[in-house]
PDB file of N, CA and C in Angstrom:
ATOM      1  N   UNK A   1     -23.930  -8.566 -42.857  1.00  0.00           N
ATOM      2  CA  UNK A   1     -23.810  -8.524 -41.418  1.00  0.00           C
ATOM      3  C   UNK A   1     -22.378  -8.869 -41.015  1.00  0.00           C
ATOM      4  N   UNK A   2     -21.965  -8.125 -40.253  1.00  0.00           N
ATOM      5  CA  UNK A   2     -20.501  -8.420 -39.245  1.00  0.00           C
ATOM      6  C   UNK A   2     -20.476  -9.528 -38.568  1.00  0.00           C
ATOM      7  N   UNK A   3     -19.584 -10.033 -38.863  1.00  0.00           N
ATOM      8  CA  UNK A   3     -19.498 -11.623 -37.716  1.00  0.00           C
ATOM      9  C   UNK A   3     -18.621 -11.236 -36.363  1.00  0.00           C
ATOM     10  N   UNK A   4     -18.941 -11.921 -35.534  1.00  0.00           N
ATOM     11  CA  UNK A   4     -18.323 -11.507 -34.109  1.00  0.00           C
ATOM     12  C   UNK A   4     -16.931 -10.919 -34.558  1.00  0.00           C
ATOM     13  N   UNK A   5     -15.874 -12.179 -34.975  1.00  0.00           N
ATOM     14  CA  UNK A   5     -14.596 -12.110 -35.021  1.00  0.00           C
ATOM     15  C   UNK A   5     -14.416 -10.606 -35.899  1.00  0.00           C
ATOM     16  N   UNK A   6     -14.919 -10.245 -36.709  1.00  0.00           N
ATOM     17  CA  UNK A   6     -14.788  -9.030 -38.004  1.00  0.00           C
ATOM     18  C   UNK A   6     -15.030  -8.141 -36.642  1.00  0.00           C
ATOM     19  N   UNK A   7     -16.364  -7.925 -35.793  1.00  0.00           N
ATOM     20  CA  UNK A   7     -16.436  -7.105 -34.927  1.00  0.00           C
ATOM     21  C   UNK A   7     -15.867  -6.700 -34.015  1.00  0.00           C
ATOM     22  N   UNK A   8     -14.771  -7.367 -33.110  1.00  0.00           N
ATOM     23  CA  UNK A   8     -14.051  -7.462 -32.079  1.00  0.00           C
ATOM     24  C   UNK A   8     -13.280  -6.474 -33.108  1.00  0.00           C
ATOM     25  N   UNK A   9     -11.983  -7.038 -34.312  1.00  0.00           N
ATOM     26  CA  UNK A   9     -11.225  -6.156 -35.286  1.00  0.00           C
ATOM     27  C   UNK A   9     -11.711  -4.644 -35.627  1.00  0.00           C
ATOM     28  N   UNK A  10     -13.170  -4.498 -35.479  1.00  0.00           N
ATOM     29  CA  UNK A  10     -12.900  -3.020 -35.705  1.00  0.00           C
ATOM     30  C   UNK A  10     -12.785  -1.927 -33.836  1.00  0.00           C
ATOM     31  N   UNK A  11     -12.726  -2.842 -32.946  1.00  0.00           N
ATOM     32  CA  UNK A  11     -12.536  -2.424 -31.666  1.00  0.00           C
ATOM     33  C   UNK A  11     -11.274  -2.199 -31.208  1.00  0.00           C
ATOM     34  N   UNK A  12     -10.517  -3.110 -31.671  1.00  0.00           N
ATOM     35  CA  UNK A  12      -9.355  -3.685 -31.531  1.00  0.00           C
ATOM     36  C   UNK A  12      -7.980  -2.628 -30.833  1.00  0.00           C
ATOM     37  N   UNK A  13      -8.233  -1.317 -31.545  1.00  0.00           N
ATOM     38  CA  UNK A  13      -7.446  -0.290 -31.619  1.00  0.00           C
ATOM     39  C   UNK A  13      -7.971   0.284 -30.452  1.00  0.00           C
ATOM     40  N   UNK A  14      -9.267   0.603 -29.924  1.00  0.00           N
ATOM     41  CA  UNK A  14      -9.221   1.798 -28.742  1.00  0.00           C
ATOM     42  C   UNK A  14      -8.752   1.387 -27.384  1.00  0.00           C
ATOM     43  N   UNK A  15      -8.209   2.593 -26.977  1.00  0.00           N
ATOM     44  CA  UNK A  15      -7.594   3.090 -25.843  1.00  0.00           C
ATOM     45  C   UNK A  15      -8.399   2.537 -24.679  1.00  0.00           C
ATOM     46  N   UNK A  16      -7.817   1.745 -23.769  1.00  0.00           N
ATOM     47  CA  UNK A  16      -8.169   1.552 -22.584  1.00  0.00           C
ATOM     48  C   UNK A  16      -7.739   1.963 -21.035  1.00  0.00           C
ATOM     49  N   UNK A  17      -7.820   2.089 -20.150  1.00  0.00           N
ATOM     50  CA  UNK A  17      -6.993   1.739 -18.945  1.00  0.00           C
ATOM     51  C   UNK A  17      -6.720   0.959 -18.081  1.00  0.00           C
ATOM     52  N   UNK A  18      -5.726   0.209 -18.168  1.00  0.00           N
ATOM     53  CA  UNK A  18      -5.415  -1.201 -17.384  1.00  0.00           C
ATOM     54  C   UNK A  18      -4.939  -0.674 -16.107  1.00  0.00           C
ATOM     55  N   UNK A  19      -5.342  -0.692 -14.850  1.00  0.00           N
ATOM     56  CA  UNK A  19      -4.478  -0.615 -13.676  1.00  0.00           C
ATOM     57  C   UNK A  19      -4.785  -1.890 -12.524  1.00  0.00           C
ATOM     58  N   UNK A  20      -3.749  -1.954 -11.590  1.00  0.00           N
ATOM     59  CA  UNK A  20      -3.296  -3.602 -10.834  1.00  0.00           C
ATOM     60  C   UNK A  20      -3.445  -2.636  -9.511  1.00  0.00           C
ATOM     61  N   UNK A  21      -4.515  -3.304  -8.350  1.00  0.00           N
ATOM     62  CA  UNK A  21      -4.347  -2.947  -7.080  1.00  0.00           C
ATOM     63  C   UNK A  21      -3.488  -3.622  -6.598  1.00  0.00           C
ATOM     64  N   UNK A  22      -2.926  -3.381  -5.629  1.00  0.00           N
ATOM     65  CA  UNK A  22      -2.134  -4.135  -4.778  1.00  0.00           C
ATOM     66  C   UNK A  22      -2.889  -4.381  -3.749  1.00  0.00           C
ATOM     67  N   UNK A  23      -4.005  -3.643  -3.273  1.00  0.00           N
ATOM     68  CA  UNK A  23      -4.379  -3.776  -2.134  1.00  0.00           C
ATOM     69  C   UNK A  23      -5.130  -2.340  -2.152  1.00  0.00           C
ATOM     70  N   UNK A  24      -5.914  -2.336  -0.539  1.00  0.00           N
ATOM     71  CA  UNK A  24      -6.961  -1.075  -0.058  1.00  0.00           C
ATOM     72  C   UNK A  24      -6.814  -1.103   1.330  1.00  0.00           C
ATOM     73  N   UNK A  25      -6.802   0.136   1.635  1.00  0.00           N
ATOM     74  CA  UNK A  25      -6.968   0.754   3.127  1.00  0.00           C
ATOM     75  C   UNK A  25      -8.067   1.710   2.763  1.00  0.00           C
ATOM     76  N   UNK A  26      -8.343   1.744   4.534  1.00  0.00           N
ATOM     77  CA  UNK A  26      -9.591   2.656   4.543  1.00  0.00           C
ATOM     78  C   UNK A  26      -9.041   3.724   5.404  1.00  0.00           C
ATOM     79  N   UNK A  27      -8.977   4.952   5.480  1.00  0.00           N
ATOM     80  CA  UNK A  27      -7.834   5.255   6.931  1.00  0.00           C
ATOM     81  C   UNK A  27      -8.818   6.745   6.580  1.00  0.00           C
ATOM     82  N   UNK A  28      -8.257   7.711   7.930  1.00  0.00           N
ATOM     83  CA  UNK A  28      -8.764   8.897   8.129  1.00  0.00           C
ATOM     84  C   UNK A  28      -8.375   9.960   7.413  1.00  0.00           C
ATOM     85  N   UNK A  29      -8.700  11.285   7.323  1.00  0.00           N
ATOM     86  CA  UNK A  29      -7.762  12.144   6.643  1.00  0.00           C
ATOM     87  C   UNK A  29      -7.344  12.307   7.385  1.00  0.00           C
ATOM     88  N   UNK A  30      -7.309  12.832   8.991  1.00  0.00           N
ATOM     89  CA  UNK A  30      -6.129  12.843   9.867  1.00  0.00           C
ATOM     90  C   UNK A  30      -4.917  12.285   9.405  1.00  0.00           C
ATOM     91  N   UNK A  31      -5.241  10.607   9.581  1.00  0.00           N
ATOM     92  CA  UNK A  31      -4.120   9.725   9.377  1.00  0.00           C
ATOM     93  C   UNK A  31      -3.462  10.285   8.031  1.00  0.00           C
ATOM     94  N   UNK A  32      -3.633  10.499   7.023  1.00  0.00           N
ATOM     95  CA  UNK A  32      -3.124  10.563   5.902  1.00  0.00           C
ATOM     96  C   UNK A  32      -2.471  12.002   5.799  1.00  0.00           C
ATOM     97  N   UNK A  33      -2.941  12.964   6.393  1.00  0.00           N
ATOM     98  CA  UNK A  33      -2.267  14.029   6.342  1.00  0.00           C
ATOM     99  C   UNK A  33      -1.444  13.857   7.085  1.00  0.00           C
ATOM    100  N   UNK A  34      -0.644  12.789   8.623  1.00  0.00           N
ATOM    101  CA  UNK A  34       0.146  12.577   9.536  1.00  0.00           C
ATOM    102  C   UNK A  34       1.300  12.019   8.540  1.00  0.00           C
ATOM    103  N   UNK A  35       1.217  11.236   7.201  1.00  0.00           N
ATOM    104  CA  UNK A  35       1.876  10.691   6.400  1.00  0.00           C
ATOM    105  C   UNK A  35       3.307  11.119   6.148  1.00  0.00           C
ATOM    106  N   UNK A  36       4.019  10.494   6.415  1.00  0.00           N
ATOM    107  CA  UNK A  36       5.518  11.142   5.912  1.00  0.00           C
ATOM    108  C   UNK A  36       6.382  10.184   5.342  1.00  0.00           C
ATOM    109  N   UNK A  37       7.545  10.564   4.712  1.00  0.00           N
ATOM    110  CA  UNK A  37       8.253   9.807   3.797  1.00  0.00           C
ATOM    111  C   UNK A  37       8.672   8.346   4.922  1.00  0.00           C
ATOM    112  N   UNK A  38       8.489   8.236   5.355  1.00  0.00           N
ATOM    113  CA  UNK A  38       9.092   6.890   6.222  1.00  0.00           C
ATOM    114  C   UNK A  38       7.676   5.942   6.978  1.00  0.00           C
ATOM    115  N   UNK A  39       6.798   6.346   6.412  1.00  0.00           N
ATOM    116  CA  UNK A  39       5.164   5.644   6.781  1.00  0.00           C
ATOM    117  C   UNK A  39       5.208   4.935   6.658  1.00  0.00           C
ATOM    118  N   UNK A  40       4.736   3.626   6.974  1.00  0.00           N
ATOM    119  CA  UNK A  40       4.536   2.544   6.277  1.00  0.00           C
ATOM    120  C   UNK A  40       2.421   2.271   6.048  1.00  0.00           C
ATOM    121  N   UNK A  41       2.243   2.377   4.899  1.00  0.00           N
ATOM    122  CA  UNK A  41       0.576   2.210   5.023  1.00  0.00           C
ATOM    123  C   UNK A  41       0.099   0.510   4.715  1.00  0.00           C
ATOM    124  N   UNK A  42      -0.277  -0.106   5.474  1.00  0.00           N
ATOM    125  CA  UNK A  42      -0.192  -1.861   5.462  1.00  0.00           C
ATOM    126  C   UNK A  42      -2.128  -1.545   4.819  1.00  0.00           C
ATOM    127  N   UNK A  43      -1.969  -2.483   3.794  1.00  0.00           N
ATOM    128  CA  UNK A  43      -2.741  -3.089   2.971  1.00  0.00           C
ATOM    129  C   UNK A  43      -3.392  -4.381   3.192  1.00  0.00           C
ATOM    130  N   UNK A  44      -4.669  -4.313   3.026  1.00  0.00           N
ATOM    131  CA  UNK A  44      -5.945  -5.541   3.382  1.00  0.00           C
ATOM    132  C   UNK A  44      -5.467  -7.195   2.104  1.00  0.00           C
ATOM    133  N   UNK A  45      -4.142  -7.109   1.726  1.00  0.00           N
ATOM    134  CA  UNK A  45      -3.847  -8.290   1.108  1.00  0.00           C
ATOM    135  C   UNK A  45      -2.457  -8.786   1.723  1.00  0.00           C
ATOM    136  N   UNK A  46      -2.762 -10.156   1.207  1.00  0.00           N
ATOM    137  CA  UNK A  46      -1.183 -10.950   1.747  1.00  0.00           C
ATOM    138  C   UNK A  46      -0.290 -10.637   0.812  1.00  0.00           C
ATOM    139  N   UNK A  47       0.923 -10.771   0.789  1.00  0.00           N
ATOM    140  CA  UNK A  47       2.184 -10.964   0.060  1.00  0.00           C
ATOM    141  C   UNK A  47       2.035 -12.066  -0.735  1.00  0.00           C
ATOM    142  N   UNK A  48       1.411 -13.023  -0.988  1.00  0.00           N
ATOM    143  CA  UNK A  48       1.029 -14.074  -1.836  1.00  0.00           C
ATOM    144  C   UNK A  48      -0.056 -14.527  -2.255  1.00  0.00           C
ATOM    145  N   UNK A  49      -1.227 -13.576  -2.227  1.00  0.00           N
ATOM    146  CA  UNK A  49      -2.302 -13.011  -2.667  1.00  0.00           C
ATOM    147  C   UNK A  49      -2.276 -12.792  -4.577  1.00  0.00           C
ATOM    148  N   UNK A  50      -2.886 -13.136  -5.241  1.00  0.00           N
ATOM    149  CA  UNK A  50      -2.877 -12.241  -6.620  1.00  0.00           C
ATOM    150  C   UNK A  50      -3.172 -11.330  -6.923  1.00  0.00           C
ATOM    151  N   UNK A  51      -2.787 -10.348  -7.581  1.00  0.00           N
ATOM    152  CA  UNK A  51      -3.186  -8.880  -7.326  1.00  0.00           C
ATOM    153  C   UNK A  51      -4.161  -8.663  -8.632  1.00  0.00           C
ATOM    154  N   UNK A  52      -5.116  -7.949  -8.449  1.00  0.00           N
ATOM    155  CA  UNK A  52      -6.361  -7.607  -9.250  1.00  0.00           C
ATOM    156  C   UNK A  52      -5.727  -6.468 -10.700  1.00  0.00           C
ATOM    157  N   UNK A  53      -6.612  -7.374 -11.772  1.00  0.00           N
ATOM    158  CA  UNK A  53      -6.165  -6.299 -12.939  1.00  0.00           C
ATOM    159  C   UNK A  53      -7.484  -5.800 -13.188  1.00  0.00           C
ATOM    160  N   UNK A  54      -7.392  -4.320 -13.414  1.00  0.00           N
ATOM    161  CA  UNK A  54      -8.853  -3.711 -14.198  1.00  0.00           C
ATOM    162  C   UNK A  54      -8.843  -3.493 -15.637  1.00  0.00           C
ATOM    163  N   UNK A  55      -9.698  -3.703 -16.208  1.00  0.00           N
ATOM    164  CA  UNK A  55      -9.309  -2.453 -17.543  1.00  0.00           C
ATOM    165  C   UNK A  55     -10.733  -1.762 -17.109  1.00  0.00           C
ATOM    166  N   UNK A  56     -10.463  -0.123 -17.325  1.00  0.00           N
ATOM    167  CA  UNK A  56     -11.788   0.805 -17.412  1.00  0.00           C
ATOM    168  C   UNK A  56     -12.542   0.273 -16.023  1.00  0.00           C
ATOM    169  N   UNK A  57     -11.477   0.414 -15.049  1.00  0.00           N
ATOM    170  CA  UNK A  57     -12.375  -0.713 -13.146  1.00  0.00           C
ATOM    171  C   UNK A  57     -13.189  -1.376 -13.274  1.00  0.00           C
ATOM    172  N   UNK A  58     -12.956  -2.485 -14.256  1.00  0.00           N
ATOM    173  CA  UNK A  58     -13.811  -3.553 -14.430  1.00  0.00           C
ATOM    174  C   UNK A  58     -12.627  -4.800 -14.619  1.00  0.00           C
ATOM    175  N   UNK A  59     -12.565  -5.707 -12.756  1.00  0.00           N
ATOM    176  CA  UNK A  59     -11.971  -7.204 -13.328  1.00  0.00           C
ATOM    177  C   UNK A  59     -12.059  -7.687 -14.337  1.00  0.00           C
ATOM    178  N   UNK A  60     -10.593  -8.061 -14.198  1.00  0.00           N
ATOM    179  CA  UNK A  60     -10.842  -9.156 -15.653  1.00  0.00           C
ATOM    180  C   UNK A  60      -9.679  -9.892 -15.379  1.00  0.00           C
ATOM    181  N   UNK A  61      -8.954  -9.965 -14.710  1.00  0.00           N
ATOM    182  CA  UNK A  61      -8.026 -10.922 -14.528  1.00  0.00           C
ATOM    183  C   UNK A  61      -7.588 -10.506 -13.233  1.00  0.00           C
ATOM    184  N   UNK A  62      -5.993 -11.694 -12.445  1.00  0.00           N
ATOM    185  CA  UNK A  62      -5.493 -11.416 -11.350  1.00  0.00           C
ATOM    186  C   UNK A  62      -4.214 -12.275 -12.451  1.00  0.00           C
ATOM    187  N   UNK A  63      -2.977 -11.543 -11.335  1.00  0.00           N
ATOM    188  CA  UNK A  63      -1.543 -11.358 -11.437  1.00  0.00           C
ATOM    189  C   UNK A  63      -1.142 -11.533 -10.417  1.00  0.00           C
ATOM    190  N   UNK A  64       0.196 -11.568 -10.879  1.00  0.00           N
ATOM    191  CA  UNK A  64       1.590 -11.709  -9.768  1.00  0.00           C
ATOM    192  C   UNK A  64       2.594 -10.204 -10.203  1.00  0.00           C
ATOM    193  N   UNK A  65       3.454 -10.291  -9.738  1.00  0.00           N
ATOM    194  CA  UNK A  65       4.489  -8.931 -10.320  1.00  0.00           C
ATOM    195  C   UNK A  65       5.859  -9.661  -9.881  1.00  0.00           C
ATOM    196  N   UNK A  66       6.236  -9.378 -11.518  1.00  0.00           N
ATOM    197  CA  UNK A  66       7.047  -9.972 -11.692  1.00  0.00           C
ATOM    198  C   UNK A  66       8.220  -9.110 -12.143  1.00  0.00           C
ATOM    199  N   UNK A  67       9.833  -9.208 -12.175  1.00  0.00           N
ATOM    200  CA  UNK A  67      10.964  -8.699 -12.290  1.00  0.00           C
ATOM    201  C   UNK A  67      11.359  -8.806 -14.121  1.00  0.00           C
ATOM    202  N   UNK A  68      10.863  -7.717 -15.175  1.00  0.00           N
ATOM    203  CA  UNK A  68      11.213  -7.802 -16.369  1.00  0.00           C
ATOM    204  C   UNK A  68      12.496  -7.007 -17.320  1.00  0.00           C
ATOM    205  N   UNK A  69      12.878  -7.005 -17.779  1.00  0.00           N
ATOM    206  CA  UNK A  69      14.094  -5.955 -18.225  1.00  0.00           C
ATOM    207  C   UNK A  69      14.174  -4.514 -17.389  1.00  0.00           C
ATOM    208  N   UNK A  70      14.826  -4.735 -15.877  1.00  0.00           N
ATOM    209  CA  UNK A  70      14.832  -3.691 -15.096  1.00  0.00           C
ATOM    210  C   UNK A  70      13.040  -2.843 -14.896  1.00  0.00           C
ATOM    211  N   UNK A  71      12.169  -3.506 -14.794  1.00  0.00           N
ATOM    212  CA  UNK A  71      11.091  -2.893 -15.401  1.00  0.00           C
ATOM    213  C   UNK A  71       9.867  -4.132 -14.174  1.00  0.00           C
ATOM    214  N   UNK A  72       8.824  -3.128 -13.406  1.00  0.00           N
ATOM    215  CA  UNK A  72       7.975  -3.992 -13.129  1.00  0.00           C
ATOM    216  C   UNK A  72       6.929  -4.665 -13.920  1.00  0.00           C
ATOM    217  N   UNK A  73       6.684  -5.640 -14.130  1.00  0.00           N
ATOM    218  CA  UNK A  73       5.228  -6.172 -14.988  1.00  0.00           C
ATOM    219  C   UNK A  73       4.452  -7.410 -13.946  1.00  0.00           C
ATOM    220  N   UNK A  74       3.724  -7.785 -14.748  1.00  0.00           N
ATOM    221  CA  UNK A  74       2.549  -8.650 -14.425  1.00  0.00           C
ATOM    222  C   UNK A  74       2.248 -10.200 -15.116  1.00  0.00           C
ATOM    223  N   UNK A  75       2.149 -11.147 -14.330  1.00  0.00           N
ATOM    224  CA  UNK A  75       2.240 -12.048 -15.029  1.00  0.00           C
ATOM    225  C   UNK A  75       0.879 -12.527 -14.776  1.00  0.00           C
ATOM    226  N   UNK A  76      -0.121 -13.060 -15.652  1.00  0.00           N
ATOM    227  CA  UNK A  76      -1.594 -12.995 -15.321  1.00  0.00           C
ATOM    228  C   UNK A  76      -1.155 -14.707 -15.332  1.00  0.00           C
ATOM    229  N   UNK A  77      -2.545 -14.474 -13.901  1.00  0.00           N
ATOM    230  CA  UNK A  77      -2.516 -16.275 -13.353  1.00  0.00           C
ATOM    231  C   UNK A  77      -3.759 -16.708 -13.890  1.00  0.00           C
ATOM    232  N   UNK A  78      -5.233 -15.709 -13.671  1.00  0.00           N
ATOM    233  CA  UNK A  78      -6.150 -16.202 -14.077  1.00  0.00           C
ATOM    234  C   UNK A  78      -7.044 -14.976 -14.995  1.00  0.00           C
ATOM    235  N   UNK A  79      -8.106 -15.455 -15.961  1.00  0.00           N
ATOM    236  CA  UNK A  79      -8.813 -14.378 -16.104  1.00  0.00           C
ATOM    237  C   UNK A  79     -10.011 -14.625 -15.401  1.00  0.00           C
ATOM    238  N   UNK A  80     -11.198 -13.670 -14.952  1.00  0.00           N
ATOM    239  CA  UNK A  80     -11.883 -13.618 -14.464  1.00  0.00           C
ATOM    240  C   UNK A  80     -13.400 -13.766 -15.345  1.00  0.00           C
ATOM    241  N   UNK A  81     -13.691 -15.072 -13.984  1.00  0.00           N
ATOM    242  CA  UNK A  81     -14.560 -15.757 -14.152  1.00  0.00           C
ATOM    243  C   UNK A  81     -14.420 -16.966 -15.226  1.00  0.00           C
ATOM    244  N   UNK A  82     -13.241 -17.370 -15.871  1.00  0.00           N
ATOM    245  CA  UNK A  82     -12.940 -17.938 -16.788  1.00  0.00           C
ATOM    246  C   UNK A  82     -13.051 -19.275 -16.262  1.00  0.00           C
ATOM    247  N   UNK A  83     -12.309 -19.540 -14.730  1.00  0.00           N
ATOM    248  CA  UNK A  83     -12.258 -20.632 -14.275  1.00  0.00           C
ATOM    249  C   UNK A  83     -13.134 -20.885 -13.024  1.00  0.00           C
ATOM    250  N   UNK A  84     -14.056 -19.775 -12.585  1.00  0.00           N
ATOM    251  CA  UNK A  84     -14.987 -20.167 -11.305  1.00  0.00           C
ATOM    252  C   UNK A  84     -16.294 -19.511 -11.657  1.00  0.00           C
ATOM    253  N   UNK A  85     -17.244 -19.766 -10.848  1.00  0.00           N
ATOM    254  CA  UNK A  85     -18.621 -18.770 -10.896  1.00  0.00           C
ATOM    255  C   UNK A  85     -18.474 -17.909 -10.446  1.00  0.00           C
ATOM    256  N   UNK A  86     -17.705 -17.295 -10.297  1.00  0.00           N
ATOM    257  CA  UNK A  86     -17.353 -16.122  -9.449  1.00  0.00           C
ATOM    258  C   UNK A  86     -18.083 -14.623 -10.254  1.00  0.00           C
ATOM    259  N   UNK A  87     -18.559 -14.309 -10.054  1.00  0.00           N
ATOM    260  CA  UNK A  87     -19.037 -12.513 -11.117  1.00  0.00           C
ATOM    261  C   UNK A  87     -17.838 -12.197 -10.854  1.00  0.00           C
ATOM    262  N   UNK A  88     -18.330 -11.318 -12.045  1.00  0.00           N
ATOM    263  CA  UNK A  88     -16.778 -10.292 -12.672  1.00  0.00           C
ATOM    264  C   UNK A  88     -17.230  -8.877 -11.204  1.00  0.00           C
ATOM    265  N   UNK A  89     -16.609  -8.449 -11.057  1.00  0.00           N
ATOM    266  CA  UNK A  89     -16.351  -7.523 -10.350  1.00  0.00           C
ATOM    267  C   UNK A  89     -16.230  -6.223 -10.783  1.00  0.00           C
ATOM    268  N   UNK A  90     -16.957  -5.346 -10.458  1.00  0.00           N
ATOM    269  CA  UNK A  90     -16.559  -3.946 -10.794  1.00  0.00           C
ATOM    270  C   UNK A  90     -16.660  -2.291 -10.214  1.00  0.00           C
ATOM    271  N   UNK A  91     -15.364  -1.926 -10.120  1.00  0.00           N
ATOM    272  CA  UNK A  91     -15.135  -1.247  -8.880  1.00  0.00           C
ATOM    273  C   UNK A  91     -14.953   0.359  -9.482  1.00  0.00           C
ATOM    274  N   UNK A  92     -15.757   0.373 -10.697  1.00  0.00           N
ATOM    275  CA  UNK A  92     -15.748   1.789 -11.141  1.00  0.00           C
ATOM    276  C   UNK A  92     -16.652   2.695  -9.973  1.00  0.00           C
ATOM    277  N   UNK A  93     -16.417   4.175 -10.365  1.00  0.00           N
ATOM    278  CA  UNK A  93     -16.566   4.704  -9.311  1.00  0.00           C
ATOM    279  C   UNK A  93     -18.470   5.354  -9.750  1.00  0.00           C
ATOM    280  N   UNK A  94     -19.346   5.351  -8.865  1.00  0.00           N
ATOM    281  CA  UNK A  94     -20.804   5.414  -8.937  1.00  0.00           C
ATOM    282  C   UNK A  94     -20.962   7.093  -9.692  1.00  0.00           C
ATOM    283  N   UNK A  95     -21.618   6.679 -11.272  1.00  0.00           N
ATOM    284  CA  UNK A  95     -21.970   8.293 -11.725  1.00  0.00           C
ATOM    285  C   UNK A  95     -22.608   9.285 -11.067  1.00  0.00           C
ATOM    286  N   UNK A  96     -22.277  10.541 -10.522  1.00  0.00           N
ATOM    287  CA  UNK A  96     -22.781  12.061 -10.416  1.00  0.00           C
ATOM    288  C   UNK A  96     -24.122  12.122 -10.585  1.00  0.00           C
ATOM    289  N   UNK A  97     -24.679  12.472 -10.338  1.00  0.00           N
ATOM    290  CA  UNK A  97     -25.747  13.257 -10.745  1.00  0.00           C
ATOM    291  C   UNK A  97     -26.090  15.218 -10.184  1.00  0.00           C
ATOM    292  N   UNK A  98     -26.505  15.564 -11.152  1.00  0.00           N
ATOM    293  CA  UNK A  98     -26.560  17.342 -10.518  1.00  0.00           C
ATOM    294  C   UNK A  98     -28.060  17.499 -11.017  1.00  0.00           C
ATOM    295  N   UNK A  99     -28.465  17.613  -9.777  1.00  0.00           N
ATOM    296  CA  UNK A  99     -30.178  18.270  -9.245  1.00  0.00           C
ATOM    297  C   UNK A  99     -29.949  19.584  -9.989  1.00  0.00           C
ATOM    298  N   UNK A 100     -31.102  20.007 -10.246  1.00  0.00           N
ATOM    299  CA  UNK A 100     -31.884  21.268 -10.710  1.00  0.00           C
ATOM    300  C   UNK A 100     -30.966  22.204  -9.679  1.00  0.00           C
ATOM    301  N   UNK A 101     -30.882  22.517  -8.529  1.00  0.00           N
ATOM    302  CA  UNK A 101     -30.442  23.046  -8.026  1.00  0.00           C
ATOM    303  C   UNK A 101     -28.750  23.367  -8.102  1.00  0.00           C
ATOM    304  N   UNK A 102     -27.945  22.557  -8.461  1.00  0.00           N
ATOM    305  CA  UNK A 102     -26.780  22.640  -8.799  1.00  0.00           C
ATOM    306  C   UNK A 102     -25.781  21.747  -7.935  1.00  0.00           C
ATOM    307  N   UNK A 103     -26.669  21.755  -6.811  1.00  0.00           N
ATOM    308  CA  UNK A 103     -25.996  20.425  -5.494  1.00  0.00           C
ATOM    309  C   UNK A 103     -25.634  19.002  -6.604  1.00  0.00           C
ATOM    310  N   UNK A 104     -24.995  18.270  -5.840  1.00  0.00           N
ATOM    311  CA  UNK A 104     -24.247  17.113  -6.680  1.00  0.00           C
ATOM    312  C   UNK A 104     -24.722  16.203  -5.373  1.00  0.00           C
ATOM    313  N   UNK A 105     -24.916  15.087  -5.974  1.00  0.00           N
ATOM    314  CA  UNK A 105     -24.815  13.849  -4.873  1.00  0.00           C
ATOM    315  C   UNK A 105     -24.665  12.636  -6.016  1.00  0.00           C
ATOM    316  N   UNK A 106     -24.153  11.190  -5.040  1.00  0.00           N
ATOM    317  CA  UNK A 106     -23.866  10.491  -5.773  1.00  0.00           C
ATOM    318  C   UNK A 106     -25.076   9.237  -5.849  1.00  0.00           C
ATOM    319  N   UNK A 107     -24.952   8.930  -7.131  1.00  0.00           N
ATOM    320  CA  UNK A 107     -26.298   7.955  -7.161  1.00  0.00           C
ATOM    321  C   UNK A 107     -26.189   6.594  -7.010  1.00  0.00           C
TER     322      UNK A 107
END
């Protein structure tokens, strides 16, 4: 039998996707098609807020952004749920489904 630690090692290698919100708006398509290079679109977080990390849109930590060899990065403050009761959060997007008919709705 595989012991945890042996098990994690054969995972170790696959491909994930990490992405950092900064923030969410909810806005119209009007509004967004009005959009032009000089817009400004203001976001539902503060400037000193931590910004949310996903891997695969599933929390797992929060950050800051930080100034690295000419280069933006992330400096993680907490991981999630590590230090509160808080549930992990997850903001993947709800699977498809396609009826007999061929119509799509979301489930």
């Amino acid at each position: 039998m595989i012991s945890q630690a042996e098990g994690f090692g054969l995972i170790q290698d696959i491909d994930v996707r990490m992405t950092v919100e900064l923030g969410r708006k909810s806005m119209r398509l009007r509004d967004v098609l009005a959009l032009g290079e000089a817009s400004v679109v203001e976001l539902d977080r503060l400037t000193d807020e931590p910004l949310d990390m996903f891997v695969n849109g599933k929390l797992i930590a929060r950050g800051e952004v930080i100034a690295q060899g000419g280069r933006f990065a992330i400096r993680v403050l907490e991981i999630a749920g590590a230090s509160s009761a808080e549930p992990a959060v997850d903001r993947r997007s709800q699977p498809i489904t396609v009826a007999a008919t061929g119509a799509s709705e979301t489930a």
